[in-house]
C-alpha atoms as a PDB file:
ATOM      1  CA  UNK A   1      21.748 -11.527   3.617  1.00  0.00           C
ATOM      2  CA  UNK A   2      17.846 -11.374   1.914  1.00  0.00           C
ATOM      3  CA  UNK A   3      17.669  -7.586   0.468  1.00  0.00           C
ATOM      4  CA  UNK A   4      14.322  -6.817  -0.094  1.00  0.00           C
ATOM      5  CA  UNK A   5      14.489  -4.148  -2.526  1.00  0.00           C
ATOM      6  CA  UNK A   6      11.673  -2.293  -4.027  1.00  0.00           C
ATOM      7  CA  UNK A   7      11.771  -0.561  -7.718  1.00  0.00           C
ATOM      8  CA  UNK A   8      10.089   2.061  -9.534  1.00  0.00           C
ATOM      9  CA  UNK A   9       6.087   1.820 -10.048  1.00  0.00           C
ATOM     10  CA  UNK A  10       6.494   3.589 -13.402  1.00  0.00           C
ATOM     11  CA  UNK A  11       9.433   6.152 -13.397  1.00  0.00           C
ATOM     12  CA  UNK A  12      12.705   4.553 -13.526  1.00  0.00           C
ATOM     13  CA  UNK A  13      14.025   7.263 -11.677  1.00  0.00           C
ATOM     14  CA  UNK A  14      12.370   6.442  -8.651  1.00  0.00           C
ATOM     15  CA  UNK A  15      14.618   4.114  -7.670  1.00  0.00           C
ATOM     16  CA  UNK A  16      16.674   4.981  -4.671  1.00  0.00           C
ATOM     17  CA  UNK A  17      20.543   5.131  -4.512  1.00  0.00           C
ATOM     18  CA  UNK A  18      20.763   2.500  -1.908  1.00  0.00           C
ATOM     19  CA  UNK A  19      18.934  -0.085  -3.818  1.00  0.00           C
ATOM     20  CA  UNK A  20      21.138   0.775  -7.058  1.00  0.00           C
ATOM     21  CA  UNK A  21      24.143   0.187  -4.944  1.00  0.00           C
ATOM     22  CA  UNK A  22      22.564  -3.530  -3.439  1.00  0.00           C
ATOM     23  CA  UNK A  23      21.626  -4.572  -6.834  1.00  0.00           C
ATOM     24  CA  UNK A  24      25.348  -3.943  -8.013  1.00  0.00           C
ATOM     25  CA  UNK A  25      27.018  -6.236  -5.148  1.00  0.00           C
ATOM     26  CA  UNK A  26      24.813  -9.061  -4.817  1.00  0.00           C
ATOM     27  CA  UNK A  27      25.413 -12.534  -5.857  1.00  0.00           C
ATOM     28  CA  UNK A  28      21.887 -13.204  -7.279  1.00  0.00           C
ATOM     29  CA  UNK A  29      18.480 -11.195  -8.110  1.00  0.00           C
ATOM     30  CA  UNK A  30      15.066 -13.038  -7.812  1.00  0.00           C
ATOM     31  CA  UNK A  31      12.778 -11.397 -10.297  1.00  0.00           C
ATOM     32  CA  UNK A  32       8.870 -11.757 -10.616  1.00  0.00           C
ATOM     33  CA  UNK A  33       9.516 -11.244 -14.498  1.00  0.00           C
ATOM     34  CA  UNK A  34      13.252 -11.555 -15.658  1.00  0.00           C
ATOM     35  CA  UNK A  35      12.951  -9.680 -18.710  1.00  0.00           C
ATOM     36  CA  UNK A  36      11.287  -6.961 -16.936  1.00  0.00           C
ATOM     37  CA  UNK A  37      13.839  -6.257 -14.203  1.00  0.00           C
ATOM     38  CA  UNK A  38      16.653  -6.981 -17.388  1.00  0.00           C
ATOM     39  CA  UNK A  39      15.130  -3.575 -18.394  1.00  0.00           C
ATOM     40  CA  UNK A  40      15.780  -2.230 -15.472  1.00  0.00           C
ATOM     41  CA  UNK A  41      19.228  -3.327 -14.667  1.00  0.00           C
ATOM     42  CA  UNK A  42      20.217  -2.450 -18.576  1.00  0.00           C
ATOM     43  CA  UNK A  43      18.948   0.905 -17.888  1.00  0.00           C
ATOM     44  CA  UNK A  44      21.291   1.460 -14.784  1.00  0.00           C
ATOM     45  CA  UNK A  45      24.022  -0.261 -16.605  1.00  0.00           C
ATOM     46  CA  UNK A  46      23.908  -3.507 -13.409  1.00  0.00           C
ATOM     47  CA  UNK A  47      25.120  -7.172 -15.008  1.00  0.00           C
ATOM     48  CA  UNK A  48      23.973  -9.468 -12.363  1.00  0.00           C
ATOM     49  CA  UNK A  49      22.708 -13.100 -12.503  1.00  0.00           C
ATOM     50  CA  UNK A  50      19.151 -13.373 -12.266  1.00  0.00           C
ATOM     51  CA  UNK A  51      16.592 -15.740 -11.544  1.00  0.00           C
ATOM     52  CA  UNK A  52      12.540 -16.025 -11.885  1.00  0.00           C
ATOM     53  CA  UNK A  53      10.302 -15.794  -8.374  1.00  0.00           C
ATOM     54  CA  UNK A  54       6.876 -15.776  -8.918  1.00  0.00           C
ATOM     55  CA  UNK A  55       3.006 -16.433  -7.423  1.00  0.00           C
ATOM     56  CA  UNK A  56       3.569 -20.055  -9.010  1.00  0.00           C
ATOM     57  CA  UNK A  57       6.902 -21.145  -8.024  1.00  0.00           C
ATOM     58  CA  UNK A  58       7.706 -18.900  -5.058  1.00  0.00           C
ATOM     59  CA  UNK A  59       7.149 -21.486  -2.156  1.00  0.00           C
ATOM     60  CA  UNK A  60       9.061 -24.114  -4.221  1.00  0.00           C
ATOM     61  CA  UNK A  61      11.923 -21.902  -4.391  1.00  0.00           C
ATOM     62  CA  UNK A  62      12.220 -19.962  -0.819  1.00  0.00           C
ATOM     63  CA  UNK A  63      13.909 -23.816   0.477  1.00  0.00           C
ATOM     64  CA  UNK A  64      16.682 -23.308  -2.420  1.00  0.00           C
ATOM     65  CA  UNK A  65      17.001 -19.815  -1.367  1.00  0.00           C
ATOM     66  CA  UNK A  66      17.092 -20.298   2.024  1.00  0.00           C
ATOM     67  CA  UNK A  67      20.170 -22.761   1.764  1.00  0.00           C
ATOM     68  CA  UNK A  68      22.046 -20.134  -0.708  1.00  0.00           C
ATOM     69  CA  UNK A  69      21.589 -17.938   2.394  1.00  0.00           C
ATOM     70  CA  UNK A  70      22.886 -20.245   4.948  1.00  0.00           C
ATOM     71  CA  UNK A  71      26.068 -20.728   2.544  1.00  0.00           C
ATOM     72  CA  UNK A  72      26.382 -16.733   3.096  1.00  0.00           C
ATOM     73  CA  UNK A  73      25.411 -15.625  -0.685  1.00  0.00           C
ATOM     74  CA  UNK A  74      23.617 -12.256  -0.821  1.00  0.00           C
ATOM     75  CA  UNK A  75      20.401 -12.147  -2.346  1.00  0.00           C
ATOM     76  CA  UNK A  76      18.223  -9.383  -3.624  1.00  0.00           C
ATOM     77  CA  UNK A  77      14.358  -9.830  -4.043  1.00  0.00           C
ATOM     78  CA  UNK A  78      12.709  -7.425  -6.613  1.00  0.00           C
ATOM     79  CA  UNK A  79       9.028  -7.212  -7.889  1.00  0.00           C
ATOM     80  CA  UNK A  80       8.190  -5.561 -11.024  1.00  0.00           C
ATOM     81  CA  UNK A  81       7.308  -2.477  -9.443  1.00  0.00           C
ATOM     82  CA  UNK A  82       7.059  -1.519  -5.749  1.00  0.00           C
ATOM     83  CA  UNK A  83       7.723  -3.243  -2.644  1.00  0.00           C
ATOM     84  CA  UNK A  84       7.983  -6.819  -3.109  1.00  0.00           C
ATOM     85  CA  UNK A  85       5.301  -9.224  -0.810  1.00  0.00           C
ATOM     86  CA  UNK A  86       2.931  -6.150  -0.991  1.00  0.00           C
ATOM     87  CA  UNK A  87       0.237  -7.788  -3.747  1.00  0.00           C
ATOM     88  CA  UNK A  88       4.065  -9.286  -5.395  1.00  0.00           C
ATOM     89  CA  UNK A  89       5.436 -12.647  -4.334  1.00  0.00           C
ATOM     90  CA  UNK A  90       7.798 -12.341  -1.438  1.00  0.00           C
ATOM     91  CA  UNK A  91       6.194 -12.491   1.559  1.00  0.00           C
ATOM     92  CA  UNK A  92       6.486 -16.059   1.861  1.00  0.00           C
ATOM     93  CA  UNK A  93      10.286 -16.486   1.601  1.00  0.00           C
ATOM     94  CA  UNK A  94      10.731 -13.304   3.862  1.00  0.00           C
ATOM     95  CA  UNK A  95       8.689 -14.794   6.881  1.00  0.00           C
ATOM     96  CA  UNK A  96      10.636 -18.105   6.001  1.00  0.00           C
ATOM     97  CA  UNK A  97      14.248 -16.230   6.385  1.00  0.00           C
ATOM     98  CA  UNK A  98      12.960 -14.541   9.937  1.00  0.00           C
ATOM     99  CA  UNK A  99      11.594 -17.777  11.009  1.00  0.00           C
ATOM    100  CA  UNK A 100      15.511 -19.615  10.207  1.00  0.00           C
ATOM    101  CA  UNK A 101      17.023 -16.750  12.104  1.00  0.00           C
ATOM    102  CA  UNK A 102      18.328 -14.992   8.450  1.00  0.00           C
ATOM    103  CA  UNK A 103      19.351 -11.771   7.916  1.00  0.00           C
ATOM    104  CA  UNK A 104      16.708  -9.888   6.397  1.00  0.00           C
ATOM    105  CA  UNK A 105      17.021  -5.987   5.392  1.00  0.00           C
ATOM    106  CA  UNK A 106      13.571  -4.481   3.844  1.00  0.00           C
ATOM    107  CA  UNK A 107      14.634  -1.381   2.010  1.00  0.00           C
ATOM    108  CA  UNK A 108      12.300   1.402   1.621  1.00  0.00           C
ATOM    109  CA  UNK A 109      11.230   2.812  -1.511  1.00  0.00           C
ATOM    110  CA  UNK A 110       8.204   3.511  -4.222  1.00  0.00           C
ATOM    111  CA  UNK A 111       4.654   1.933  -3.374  1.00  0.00           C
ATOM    112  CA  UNK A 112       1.267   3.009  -5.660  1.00  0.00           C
ATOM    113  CA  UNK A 113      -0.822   2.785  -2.135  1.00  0.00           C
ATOM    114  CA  UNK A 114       0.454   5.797  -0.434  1.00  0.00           C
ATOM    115  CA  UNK A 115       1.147   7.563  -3.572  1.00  0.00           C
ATOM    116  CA  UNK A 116      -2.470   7.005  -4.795  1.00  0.00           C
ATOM    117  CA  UNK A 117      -4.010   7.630  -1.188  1.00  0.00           C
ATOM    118  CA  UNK A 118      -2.164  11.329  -0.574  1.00  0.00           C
ATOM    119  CA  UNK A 119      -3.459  11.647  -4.418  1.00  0.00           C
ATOM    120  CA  UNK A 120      -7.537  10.335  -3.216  1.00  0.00           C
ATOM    121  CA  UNK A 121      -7.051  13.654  -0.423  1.00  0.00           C
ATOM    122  CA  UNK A 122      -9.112  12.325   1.837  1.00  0.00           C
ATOM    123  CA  UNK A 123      -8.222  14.018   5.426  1.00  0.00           C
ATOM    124  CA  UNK A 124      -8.089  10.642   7.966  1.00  0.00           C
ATOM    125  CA  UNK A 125      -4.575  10.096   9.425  1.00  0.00           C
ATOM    126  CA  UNK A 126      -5.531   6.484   9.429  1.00  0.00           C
ATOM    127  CA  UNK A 127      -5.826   3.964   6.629  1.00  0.00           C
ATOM    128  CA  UNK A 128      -6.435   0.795   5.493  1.00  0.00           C
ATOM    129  CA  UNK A 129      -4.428  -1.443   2.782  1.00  0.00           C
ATOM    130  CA  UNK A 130      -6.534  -4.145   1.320  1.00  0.00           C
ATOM    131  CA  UNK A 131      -5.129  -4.965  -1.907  1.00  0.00           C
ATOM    132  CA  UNK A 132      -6.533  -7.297  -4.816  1.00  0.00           C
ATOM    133  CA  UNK A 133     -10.122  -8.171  -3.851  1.00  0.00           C
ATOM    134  CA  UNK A 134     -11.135 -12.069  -4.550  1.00  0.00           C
ATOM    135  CA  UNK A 135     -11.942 -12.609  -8.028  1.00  0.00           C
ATOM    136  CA  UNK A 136     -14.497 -15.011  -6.982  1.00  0.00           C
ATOM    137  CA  UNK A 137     -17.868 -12.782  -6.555  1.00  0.00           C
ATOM    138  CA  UNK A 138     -19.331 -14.731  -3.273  1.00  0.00           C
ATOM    139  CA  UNK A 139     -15.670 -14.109  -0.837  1.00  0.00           C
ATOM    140  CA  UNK A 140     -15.601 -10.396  -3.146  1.00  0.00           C
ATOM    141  CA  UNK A 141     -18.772  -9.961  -1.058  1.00  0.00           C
ATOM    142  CA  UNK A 142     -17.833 -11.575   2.259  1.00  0.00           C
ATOM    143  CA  UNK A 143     -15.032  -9.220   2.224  1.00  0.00           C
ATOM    144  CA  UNK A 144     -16.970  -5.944   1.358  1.00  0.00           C
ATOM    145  CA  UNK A 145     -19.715  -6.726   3.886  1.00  0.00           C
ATOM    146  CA  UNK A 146     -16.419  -7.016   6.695  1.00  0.00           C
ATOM    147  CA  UNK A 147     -14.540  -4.011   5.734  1.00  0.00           C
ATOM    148  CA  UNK A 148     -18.209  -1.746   5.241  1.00  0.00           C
ATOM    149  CA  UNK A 149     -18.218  -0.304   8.418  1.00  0.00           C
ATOM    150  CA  UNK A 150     -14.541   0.829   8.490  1.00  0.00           C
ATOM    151  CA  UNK A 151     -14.056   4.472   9.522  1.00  0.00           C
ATOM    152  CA  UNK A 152     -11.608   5.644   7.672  1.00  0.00           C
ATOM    153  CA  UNK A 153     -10.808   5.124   3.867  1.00  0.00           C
ATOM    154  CA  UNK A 154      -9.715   1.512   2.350  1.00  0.00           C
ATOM    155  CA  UNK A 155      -7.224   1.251  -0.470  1.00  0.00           C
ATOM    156  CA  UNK A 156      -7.319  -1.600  -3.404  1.00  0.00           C
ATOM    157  CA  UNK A 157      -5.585  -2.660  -6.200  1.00  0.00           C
ATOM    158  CA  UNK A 158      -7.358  -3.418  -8.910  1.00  0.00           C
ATOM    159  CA  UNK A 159      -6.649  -4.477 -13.397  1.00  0.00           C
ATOM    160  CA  UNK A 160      -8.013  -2.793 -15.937  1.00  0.00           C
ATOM    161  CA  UNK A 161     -10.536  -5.413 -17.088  1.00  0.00           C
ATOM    162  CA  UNK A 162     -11.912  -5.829 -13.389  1.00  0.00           C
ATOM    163  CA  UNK A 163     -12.234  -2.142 -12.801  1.00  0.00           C
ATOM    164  CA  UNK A 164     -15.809  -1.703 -13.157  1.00  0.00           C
ATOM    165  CA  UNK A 165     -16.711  -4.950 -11.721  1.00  0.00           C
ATOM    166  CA  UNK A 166     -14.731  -3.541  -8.567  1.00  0.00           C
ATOM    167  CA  UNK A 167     -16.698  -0.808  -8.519  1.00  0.00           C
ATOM    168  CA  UNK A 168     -19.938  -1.249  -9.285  1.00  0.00           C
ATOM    169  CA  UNK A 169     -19.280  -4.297  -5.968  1.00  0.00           C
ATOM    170  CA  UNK A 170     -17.891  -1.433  -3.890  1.00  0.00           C
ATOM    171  CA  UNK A 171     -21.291   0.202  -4.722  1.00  0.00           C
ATOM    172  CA  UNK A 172     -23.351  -2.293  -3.902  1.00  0.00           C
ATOM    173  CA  UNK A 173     -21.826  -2.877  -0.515  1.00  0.00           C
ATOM    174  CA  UNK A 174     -20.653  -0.092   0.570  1.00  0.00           C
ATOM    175  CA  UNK A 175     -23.421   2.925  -0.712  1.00  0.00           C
ATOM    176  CA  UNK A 176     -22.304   6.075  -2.893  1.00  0.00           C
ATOM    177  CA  UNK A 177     -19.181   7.067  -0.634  1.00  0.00           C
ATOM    178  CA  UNK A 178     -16.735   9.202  -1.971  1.00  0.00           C
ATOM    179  CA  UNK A 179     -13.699   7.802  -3.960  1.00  0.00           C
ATOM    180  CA  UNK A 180     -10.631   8.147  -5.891  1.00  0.00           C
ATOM    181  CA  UNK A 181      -9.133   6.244  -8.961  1.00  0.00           C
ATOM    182  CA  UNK A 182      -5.690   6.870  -9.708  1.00  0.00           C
ATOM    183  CA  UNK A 183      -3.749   5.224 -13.078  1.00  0.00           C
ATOM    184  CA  UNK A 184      -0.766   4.895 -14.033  1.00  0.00           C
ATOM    185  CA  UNK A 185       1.027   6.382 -11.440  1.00  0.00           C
ATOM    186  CA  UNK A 186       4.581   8.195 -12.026  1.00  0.00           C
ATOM    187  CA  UNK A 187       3.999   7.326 -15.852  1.00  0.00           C
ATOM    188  CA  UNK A 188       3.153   9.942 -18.836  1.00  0.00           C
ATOM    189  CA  UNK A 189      -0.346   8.804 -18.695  1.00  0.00           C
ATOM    190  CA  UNK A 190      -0.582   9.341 -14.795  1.00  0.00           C
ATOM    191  CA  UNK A 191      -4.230  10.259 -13.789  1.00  0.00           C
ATOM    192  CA  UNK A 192      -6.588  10.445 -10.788  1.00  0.00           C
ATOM    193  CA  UNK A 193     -10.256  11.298 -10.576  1.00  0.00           C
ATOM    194  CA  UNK A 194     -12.247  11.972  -7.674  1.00  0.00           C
ATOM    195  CA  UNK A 195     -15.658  11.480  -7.198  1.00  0.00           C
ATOM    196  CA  UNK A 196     -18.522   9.617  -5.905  1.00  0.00           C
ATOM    197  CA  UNK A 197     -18.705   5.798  -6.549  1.00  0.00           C
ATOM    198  CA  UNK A 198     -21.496   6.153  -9.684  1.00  0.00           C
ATOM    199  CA  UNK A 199     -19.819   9.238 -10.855  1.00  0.00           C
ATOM    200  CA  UNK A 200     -16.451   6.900 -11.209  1.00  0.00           C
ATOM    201  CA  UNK A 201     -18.783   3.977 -12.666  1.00  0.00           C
ATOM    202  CA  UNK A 202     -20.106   6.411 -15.273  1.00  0.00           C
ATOM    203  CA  UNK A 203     -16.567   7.756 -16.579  1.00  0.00           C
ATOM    204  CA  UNK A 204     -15.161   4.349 -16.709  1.00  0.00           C
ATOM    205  CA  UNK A 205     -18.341   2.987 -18.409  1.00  0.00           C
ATOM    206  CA  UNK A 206     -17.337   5.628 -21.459  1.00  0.00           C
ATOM    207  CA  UNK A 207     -14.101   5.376 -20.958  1.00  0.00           C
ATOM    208  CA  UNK A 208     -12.163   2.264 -21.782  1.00  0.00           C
ATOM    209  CA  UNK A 209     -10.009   1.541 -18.338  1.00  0.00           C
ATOM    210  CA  UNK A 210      -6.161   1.570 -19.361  1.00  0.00           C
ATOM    211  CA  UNK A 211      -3.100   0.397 -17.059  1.00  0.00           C
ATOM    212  CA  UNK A 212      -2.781  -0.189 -13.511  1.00  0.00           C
ATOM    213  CA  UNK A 213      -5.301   1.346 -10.643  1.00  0.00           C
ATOM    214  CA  UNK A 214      -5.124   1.975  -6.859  1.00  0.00           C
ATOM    215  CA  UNK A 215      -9.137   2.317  -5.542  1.00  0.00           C
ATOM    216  CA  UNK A 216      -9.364   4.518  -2.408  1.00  0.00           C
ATOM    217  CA  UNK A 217     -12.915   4.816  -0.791  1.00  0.00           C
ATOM    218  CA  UNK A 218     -13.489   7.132   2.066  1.00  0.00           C
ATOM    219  CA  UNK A 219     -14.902   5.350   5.290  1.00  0.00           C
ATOM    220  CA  UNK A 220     -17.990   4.433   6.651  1.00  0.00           C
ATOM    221  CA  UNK A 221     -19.938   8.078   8.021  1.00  0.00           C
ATOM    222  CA  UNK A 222     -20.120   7.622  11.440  1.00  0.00           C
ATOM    223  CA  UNK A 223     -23.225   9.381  13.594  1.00  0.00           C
ATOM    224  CA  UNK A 224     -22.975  13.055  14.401  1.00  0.00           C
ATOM    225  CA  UNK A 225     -22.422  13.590  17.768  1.00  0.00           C
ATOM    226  CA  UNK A 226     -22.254  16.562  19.430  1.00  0.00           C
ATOM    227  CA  UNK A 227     -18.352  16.369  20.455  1.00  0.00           C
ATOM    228  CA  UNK A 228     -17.508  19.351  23.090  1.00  0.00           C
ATOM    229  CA  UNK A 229     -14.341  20.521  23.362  1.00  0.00           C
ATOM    230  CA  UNK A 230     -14.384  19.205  27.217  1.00  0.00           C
ATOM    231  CA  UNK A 231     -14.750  15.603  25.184  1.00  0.00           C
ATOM    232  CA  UNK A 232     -11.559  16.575  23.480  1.00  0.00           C
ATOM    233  CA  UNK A 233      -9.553  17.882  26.271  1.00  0.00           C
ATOM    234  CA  UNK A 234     -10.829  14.208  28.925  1.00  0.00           C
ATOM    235  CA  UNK A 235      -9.718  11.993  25.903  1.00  0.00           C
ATOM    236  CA  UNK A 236      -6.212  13.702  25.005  1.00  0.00           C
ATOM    237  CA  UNK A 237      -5.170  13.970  28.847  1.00  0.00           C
ATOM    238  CA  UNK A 238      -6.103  10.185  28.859  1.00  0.00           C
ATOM    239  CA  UNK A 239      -4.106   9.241  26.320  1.00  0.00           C
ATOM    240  CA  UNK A 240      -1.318  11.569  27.523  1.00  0.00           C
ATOM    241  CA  UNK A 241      -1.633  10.008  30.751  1.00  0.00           C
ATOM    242  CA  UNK A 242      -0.702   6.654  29.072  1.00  0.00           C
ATOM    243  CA  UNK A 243       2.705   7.972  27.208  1.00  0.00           C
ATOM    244  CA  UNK A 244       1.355   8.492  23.894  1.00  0.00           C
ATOM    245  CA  UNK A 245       3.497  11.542  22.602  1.00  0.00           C
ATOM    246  CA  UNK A 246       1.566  14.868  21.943  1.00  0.00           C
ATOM    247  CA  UNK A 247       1.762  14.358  18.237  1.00  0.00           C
ATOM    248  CA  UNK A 248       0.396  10.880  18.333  1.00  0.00           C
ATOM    249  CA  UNK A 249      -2.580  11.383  20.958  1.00  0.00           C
ATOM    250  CA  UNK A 250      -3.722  14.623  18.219  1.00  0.00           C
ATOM    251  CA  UNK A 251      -3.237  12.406  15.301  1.00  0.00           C
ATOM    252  CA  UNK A 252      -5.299   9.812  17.050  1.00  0.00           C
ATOM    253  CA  UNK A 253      -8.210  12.181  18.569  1.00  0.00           C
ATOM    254  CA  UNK A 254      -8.341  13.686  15.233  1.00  0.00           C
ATOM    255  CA  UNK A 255      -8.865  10.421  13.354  1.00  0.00           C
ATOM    256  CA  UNK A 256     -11.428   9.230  16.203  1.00  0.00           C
ATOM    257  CA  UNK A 257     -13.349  11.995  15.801  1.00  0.00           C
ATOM    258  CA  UNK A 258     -13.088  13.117  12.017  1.00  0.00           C
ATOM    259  CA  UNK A 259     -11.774  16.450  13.448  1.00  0.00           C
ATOM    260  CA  UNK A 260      -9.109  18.936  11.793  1.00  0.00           C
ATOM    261  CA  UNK A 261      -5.608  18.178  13.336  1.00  0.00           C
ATOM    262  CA  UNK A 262      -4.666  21.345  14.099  1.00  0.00           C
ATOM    263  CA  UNK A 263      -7.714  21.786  16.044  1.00  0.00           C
ATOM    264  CA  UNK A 264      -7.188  19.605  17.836  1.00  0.00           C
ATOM    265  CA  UNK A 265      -3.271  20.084  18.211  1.00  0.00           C
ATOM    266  CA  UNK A 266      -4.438  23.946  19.698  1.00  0.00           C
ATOM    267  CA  UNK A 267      -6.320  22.293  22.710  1.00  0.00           C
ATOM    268  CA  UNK A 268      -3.369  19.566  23.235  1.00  0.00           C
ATOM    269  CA  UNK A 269      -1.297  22.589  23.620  1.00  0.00           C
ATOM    270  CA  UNK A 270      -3.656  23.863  26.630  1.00  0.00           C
ATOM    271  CA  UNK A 271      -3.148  20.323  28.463  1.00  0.00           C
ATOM    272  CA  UNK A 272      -0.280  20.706  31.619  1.00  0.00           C
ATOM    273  CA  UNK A 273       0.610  17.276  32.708  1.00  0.00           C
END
C-alpha cells in the first residue's frame, strides 16, 4: 500500500490522528527533505526508516518504489508541508501506482490553498488552483494572458524573492483586481492582507517579503446584465431537471451569476418539480 500522507503547513499540530497512526506502521517514509520530516517524526516520538524523494530524483525512484510495493511493503509519501504532488513531488509515482493497479490511499489533511483562499474572502463558490507560475517571464505571460478572463478567483504559490515580480506580472496582465496575500500560514508570524493589486505592490515594495505566500486574485468582472429573477428560476429548474441536487444547482447559479447564495437558495425553494 502507497499512503499519501499530508503534514502540517506550519503548526505541528495540524497533523491528523490517522496520519500519526500510518507513519507509525509503515515499513518506509519517502521524504522531500529527510531532516525536515526527522523533525517531525522526533516531535511525535515515530522511529521509522526514511528515505529522500524529491523534484530531482523522484521519477528515478517511483520504479524502485513501485517494486517495494509489488513485494507488499507499505509505504508512506510525505512533503514538507501539505499534501504531497500538490506543488511537492509525488504526483508522478502516484499516477505510476494507479496505472500498475497499486493500492493507493490519499489521506486528507492541511493545504495553504484553501486555508489562504477562505482567508482572501472573496464570495465565489468556485475556484481555481494554479500553483507556482513559470519562472521564465515569456510562458509567466502565456499563462497570465490564458487564465485573464477566468471568472472567479485564481490561487498561486509564490517565494519570497519572486513575490513582487509575481505581482507586479499579475498587474500587468490581469488590471488592478482585487487580491489577497497570505504568509506564513498556521505559524507565529501568520499574516494576510487584502487589497488591490498596486496597493499589495506598494506594501511589499516597503516591506521586505518574509516566508512562504499563497496569491489569490478575484476573477475577471464580467458585464452587468440585468439578471431577473424569471432568469434565475428557467436556469435552476433546468439544472434540477438534469439531477443536480438543490444545493449544487444554488451553488452553481450563484457562482454563474456572482449572486448571494442564499438568494438564490430562497427562489430554489419556490421551484416544485
Amino acid at each position: 500500500m502507497l499512503y499519501v500522507c499530508p503534514t502540517p503547513i506550519g503548526n505541528l499540530e495540524d497533523i491528523t490522528l490517522r496520519v500519526l497512526r500510518v507513519l507509525q506502521e509503515v515499513d518506509l517514509i519517502l521524504a522531500e527533505d529527510t531532516r525536515r520530516t526527522a523533525q517531525l517524526l522526533n516531535h511525535y516520538e515515530i522511529s521509522k526508516r526514511l528515505e529522500s524523494f524529491h523534484e530531482h530524483n523522484e521519477k528515478e525512484k517511483t520504479e524502485e518504489v513501485l517494486q517495494r510495493l509489488q513485494q507488499g511493503e507499505k509505504i508512506a509519501l510525505v512533503s514538507d508541508a501539505g499534501m504531497p504532488g500538490i506543488s511537492d513531488p509525488g504526483g508522478w509515482l502516484i499516477r505510476r501506482a494507479i496505472d500498475e493497479g497499486l493500492p493507493c490511499e490519499i489521506l486528507p489533511g492541511a493545504n495553504a490553498a484553501l486555508v489562504a483562499y477562505l482567508q482572501s474572502g472573496f464570495p465565489s463558490p468556485q475556484f481555481a488552483f494554479y500553483g507556482f507560475l513559470p519562472r521564465k517571464k515569456g510562458q509567466r505571460q502565456a499563462e497570465l494572458a490564458s487564465l485573464k478572463d477566468l471568472a472567479f478567483p485564481i490561487i498561486f504559490y509564490e517565494a519570497p524573492h519572486r513575490l513582487l515580480v509575481t505581482l507586479n506580472d499579475l498587474l500587468l496582465a490581469f488590471g488592478d483586481r482585487k487580491a489577497s496575500v497570505s504568509r506564513e500560514l498556521t505559524k507565529i508570524y501568520e499574516e494576510t492582507l487584502r487589497g488591490t493589486l498596486s496597493e499589495l505592490i506598494g506594501h511589499f515594495s516597503e516591506h521586505k517579503p518574509r516566508g512562504e505566500f499563497v496569491v489569490t486574485v478575484d476573477g475577471a468582472p464580467q458585464e452587468t446584465l440585468e439578471i431577473t429573477e424569471d432568469d434565475i428560476i428557467r436556469k435552476l429548474t433546468e439544472l434540477l431537471e438534469s439531477g443536480l441536487s438543490r444545493k449544487s444547482a444554488v451553488e452553481q447559479v450563484s457562482g454563474e451569476y456572482r449572486l448571494p447564495r442564499n438568494k438564490i437558495y430562497e427562489i430554489a425553494l419556490q421551484i416544485k418539480l
